[in-house]
N, C-alpha and C. Protein backbone atom coordinates (compact mmCIF):
# COMPACT_ATOMS: atom_id res chain seq x y z
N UNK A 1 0.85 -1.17 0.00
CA UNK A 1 0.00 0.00 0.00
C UNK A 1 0.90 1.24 0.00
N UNK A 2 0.71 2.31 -0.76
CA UNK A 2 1.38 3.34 -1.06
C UNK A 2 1.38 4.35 0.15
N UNK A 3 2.27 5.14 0.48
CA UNK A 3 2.28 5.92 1.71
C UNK A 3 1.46 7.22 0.91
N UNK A 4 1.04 7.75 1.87
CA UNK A 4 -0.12 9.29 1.63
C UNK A 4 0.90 10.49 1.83
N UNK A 5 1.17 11.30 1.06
CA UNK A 5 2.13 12.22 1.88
C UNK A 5 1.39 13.69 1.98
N UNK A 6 0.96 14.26 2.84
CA UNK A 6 0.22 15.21 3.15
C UNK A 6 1.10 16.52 3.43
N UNK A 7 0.66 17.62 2.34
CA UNK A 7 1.39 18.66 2.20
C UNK A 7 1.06 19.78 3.01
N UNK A 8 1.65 19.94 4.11
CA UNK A 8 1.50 20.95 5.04
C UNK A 8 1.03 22.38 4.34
N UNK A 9 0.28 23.40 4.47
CA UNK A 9 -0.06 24.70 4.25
C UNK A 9 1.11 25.43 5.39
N UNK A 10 2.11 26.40 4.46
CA UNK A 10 2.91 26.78 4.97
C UNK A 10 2.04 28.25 5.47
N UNK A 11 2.14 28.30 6.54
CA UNK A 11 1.73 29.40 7.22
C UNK A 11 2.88 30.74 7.53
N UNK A 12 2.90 31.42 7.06
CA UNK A 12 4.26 33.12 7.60
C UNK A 12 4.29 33.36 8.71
N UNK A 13 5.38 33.17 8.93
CA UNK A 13 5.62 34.09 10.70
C UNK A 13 4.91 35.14 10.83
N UNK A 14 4.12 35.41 11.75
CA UNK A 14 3.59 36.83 12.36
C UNK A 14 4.26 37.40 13.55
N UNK A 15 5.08 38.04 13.65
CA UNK A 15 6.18 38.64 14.87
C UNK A 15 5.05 39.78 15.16
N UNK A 16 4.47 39.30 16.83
CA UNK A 16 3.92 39.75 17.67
C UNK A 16 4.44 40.67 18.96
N UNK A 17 4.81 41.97 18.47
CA UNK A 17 5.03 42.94 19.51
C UNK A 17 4.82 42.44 20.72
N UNK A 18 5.59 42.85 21.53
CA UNK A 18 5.73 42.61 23.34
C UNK A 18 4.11 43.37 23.56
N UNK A 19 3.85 44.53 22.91
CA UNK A 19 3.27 45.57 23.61
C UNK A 19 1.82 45.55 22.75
N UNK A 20 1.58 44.31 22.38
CA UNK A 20 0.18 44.57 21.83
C UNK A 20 -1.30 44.55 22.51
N UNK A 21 -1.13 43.88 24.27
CA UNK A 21 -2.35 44.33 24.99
C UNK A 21 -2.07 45.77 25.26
N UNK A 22 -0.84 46.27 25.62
CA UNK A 22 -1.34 47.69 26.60
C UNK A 22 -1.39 48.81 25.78
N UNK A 23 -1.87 50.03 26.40
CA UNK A 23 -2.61 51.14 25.60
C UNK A 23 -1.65 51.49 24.71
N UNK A 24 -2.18 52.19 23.79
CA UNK A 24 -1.15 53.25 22.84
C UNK A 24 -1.74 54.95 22.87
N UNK A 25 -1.08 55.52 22.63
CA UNK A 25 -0.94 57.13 22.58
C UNK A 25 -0.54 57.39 21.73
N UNK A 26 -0.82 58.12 20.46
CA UNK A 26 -0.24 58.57 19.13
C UNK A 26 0.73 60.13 19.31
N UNK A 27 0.77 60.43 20.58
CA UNK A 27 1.66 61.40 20.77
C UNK A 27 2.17 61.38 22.20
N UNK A 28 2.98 62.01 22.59
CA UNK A 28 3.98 61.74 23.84
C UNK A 28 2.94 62.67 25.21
N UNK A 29 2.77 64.04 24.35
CA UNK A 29 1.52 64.62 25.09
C UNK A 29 -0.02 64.08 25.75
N UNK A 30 -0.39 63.27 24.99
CA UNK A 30 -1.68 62.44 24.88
C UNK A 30 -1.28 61.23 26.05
N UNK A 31 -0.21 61.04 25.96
CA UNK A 31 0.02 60.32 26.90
C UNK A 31 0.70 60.39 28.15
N UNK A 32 1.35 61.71 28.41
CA UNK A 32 1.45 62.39 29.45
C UNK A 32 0.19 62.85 30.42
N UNK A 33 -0.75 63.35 29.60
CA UNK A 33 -2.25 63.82 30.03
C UNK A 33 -3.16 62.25 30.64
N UNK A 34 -2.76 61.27 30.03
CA UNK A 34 -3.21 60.18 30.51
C UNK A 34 -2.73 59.57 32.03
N UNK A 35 -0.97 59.94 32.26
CA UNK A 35 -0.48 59.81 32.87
C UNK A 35 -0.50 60.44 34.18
N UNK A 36 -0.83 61.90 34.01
CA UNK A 36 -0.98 62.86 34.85
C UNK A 36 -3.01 62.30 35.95
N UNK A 37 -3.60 61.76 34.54
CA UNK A 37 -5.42 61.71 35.18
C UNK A 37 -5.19 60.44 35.83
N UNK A 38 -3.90 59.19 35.62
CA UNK A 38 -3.90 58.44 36.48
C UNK A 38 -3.49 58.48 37.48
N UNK A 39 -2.66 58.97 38.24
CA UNK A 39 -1.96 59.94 39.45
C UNK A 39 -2.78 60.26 39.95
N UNK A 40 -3.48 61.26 39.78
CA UNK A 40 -4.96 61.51 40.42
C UNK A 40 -5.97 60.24 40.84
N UNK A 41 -6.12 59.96 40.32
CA UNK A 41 -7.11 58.73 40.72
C UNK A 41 -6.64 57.42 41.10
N UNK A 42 -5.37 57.07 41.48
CA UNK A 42 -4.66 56.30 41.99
C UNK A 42 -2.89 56.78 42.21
N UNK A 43 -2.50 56.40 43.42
CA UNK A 43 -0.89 56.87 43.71
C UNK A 43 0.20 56.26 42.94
N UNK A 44 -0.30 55.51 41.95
CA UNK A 44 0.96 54.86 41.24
C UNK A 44 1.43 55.66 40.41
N UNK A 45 2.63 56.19 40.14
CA UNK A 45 3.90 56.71 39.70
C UNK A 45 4.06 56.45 38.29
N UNK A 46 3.49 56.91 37.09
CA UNK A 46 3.73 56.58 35.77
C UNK A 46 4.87 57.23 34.85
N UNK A 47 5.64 56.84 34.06
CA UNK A 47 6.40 57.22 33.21
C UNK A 47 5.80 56.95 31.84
N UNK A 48 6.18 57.72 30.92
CA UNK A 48 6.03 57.63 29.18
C UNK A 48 6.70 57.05 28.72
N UNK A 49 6.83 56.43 27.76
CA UNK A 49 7.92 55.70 26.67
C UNK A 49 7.04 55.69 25.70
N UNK A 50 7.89 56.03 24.33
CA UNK A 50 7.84 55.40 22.95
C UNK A 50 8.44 54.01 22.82
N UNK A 51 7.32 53.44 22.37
CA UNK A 51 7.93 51.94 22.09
C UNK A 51 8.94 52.29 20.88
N UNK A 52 9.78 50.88 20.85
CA UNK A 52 11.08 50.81 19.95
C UNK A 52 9.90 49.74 18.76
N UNK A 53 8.84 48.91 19.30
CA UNK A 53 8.04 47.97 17.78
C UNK A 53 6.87 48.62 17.47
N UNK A 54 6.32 49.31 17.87
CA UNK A 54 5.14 50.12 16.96
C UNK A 54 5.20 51.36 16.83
N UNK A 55 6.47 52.15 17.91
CA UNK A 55 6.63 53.70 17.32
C UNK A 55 5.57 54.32 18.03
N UNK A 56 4.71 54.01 19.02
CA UNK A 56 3.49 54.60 19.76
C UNK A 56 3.95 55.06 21.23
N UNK A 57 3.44 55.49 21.76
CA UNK A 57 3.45 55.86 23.15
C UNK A 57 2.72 54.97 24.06
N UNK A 58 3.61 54.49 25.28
CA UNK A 58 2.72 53.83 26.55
C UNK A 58 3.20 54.44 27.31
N UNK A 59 2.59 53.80 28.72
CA UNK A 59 2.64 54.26 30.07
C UNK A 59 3.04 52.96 30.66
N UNK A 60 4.19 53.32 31.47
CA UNK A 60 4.93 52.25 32.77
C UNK A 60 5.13 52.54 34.18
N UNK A 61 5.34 51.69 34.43
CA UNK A 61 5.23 52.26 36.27
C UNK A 61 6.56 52.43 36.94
N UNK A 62 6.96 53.16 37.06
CA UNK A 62 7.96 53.85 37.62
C UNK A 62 8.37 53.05 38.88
């Protein structure tokens, strides 16, 4: 009986950013102002960064 050889569907890598649950900010300001209304409404200590894989703005905790 002849063997079946079944040709896999090659699927492409999708390289999934570290940072694709947490927020984005399309400007450094927008996300300073975010930063500043969380301070207020809780004592945790936020910093800004531009990510280095989507080029957007988040917020980290200091």
């Amino acid at each position: 009986m002849p063997r079946r050889h079944f040709v896999k569907k090659h699927v492409p890598y999708e390289h999934k950013a570290p940072c694709g649950r947490k927020r984005t900010f399309t400007s450094e300001t927008e996300a300073l102002k975010a930063a500043e209304s969380q301070v207020l409404t809780s004592a945790v200590q936020l910093k800004v960064y531009q990510c280095p894989y989507c080029t957007k703005w988040h917020l980290s905790k200091m």
